[in-house]
C-alpha atoms as a PDB file:
ATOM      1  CA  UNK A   1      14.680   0.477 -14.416  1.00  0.00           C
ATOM      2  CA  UNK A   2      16.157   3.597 -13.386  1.00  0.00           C
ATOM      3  CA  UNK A   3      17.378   4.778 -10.188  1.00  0.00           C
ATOM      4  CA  UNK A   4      14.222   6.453  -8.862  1.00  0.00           C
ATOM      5  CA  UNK A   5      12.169   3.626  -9.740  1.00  0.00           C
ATOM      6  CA  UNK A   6      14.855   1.395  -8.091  1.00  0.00           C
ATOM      7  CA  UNK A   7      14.103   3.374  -5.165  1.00  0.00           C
ATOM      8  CA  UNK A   8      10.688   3.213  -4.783  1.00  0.00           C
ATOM      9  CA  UNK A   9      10.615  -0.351  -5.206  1.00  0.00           C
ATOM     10  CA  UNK A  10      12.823  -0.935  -2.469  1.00  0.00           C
ATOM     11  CA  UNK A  11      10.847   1.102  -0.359  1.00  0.00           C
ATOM     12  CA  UNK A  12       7.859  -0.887  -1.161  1.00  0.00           C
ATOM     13  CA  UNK A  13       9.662  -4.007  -0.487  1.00  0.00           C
ATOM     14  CA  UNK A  14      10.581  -3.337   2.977  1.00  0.00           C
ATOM     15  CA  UNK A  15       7.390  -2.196   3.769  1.00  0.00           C
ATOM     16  CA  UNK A  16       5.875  -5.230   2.983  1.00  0.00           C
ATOM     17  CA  UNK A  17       7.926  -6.894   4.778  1.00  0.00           C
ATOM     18  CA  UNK A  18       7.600  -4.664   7.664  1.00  0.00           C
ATOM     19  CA  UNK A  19       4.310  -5.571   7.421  1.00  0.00           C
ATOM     20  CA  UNK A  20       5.079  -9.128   7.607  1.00  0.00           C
ATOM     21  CA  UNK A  21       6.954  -8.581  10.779  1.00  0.00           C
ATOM     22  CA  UNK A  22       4.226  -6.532  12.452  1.00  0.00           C
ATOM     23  CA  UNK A  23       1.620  -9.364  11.765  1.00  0.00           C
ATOM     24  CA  UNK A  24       4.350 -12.209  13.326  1.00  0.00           C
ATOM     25  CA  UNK A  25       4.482  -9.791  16.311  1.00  0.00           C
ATOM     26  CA  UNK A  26       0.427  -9.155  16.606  1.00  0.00           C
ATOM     27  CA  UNK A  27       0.777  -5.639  16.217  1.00  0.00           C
ATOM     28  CA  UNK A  28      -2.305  -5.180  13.735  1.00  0.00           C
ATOM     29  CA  UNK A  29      -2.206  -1.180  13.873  1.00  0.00           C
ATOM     30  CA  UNK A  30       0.824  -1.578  11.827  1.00  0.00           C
ATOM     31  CA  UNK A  31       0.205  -4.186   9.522  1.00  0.00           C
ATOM     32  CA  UNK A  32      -2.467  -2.319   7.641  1.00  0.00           C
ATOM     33  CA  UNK A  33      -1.006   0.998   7.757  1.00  0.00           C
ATOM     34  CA  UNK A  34       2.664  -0.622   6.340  1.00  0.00           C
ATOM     35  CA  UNK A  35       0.224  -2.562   3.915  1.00  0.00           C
ATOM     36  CA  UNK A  36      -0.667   0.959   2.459  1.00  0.00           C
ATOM     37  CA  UNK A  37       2.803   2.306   2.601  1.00  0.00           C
ATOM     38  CA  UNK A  38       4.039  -0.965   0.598  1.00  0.00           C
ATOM     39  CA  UNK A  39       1.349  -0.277  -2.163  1.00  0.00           C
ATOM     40  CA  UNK A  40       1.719   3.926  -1.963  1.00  0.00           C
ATOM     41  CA  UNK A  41       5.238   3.135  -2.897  1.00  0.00           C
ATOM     42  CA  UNK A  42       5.205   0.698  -5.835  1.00  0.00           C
ATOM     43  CA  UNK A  43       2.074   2.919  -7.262  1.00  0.00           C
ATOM     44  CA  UNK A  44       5.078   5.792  -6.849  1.00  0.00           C
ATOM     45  CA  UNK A  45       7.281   3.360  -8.747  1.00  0.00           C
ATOM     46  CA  UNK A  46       5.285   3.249 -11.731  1.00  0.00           C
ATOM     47  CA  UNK A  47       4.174   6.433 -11.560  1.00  0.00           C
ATOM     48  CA  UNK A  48       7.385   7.450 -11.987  1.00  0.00           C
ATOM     49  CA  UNK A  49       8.770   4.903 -14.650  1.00  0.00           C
ATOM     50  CA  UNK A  50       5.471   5.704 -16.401  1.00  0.00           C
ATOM     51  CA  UNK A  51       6.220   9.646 -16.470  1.00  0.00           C
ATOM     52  CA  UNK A  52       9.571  10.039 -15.731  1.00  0.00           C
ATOM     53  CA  UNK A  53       9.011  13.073 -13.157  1.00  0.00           C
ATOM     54  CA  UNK A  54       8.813  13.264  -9.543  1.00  0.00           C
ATOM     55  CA  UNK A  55       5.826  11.228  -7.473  1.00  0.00           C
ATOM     56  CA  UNK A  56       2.921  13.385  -6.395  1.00  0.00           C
ATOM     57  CA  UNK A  57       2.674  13.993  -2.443  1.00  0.00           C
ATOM     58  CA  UNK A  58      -0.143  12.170  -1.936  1.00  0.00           C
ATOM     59  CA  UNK A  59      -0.810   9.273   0.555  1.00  0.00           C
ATOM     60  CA  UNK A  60      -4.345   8.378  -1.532  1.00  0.00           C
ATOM     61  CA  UNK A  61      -3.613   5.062  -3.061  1.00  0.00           C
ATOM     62  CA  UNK A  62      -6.242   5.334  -5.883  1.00  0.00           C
ATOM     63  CA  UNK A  63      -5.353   9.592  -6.373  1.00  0.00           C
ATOM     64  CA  UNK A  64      -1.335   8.223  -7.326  1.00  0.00           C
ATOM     65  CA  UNK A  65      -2.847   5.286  -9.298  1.00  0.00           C
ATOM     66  CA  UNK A  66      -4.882   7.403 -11.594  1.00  0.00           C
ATOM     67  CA  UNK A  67      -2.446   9.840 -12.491  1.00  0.00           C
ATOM     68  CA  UNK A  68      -0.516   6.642 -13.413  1.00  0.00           C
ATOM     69  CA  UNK A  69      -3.031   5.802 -15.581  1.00  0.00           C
ATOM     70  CA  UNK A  70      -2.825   2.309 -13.721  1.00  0.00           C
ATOM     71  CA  UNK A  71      -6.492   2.666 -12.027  1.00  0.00           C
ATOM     72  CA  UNK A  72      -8.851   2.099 -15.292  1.00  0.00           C
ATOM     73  CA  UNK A  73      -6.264  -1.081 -15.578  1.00  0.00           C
ATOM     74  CA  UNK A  74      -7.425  -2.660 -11.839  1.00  0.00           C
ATOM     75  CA  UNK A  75     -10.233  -5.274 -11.522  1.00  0.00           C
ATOM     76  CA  UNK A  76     -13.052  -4.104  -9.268  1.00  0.00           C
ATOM     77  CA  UNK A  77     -11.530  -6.553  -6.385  1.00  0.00           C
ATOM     78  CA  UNK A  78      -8.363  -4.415  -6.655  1.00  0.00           C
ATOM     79  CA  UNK A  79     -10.312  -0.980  -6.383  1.00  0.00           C
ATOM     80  CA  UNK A  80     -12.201  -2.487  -3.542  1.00  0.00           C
ATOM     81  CA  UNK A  81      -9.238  -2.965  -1.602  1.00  0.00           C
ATOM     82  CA  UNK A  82      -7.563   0.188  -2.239  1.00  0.00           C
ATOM     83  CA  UNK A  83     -10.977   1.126  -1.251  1.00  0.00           C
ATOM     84  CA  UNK A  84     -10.117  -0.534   2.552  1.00  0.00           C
ATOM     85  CA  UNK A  85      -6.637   0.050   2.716  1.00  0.00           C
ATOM     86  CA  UNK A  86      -7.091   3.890   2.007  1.00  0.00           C
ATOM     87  CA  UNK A  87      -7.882   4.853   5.513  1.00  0.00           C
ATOM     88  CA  UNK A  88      -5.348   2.610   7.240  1.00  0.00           C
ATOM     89  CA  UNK A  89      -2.699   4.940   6.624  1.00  0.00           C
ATOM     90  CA  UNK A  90      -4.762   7.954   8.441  1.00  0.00           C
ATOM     91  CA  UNK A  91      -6.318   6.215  10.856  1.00  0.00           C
ATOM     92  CA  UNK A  92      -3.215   4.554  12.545  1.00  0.00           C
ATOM     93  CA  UNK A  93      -1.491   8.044  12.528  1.00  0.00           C
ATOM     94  CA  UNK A  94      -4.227   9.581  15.058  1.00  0.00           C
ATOM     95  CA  UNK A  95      -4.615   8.477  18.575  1.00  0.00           C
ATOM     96  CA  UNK A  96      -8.741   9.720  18.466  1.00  0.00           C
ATOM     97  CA  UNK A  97      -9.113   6.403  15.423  1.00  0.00           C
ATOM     98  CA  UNK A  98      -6.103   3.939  16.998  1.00  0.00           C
ATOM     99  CA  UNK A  99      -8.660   2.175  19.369  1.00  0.00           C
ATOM    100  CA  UNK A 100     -11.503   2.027  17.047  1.00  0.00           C
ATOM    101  CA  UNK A 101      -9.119   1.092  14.415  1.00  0.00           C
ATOM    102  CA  UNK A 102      -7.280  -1.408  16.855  1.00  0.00           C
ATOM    103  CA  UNK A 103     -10.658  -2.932  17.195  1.00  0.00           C
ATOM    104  CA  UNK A 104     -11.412  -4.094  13.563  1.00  0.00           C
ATOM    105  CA  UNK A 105      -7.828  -5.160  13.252  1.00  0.00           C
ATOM    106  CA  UNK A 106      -8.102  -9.248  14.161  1.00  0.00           C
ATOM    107  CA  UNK A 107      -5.595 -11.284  13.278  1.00  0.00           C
ATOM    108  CA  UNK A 108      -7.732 -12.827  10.766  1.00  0.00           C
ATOM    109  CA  UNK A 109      -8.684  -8.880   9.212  1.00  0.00           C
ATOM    110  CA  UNK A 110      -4.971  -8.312   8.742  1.00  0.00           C
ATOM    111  CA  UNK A 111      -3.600 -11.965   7.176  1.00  0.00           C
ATOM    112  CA  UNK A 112      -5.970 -10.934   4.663  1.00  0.00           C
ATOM    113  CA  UNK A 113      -5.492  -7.259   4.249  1.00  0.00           C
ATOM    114  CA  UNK A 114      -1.429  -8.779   3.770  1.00  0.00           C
ATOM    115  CA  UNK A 115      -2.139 -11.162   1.274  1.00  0.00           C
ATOM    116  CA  UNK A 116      -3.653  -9.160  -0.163  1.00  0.00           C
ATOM    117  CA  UNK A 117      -1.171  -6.216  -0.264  1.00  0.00           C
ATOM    118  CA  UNK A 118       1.585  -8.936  -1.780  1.00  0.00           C
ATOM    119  CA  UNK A 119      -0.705  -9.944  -4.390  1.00  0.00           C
ATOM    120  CA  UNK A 120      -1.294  -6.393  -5.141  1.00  0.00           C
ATOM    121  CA  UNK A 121       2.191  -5.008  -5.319  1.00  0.00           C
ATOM    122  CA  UNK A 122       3.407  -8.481  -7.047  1.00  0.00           C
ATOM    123  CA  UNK A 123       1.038  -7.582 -10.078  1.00  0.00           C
ATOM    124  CA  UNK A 124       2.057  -3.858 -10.353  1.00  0.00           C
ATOM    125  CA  UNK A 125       5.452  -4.738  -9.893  1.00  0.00           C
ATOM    126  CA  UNK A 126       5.380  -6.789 -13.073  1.00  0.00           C
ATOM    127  CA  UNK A 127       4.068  -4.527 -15.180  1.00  0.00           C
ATOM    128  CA  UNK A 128       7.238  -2.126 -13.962  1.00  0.00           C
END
C-alpha cells in the first residue's frame, strides 16, 4: 500500500477504536459519529488506492463509496447501514439534533451500530 493509503487506514483505525472507547465510557453521541468517521476514512483509503488521486471532501459515506466504485459491490445490509450511519456524523456536530440524537442512542443502539462499523471496515479493508 502506499503512503496515503497507509494514512487513511490509520485514521480509520483509531477511529474505531475511539469509538470503542466512547461506548466503554457511555458516551453514545460519540460512538456513532466516530463509527462514521472510522468508515469515511477506510472508504477514503480505497478510494484512493483505487484512483491514485486525492479523496473527495465529502463526509457522505455512500457519495465517497460510489466514486470508488465500491457501492454496486455492498450487500443491501451494508447500504442500509451506511443508510443509518450517514446522519450520525451531522447530527452529533449540531447542538439543535444532540438531544434528539442523544435520545435514540441506547447502549444497546450503539453496540450494534459498532459491530457493525468493525464488520464493515474489516471487509473493505481486505479488499485494500
Amino acid at each position: 500500500m502506499n503512503k496515503k493509503v497507509i494514512y487513511w487506514v490509520a485514521l480509520s483505525e483509531y477511529d474505531i477504536d475511539t469509538a470503542s472507547a466512547m461506548l466503554t465510557t457511555k458516551r453514545y453521541l460519540y460512538v456513532g459519529f466516530m463509527a462514521h468517521q472510522a468508515i469515511e476514512k477506510i472508504l477514503k483509503a480505497y478510494f484512493v488506492k483505487v484512483n491514485d488521486e486525492v479523496a473527495p471532501f465529502s463526509h457522505s459515506l455512500s457519495y465517497i463509496a460510489k466514486k470508488a466504485c465500491l457501492y454496486q459491490n455492498f450487500s443491501e445490509k451494508q447500504k442500509e447501514f451506511l443508510d443509518q450511519l450517514e446522519p450520525l456524523n451531522i447530527e452529533a456536530r449540531y447542538p439543535s439534533h444532540k438531544e434528539q440524537l442523544m435520545a435514540s442512542l441506547t447502549e444497546k443502539r450503539c453496540n450494534e451500530i459498532l459491530r457493525k462499523s468493525k464488520e464493515l471496515h474489516s471487509w473493505i479493508k481486505q479488499k485494500l
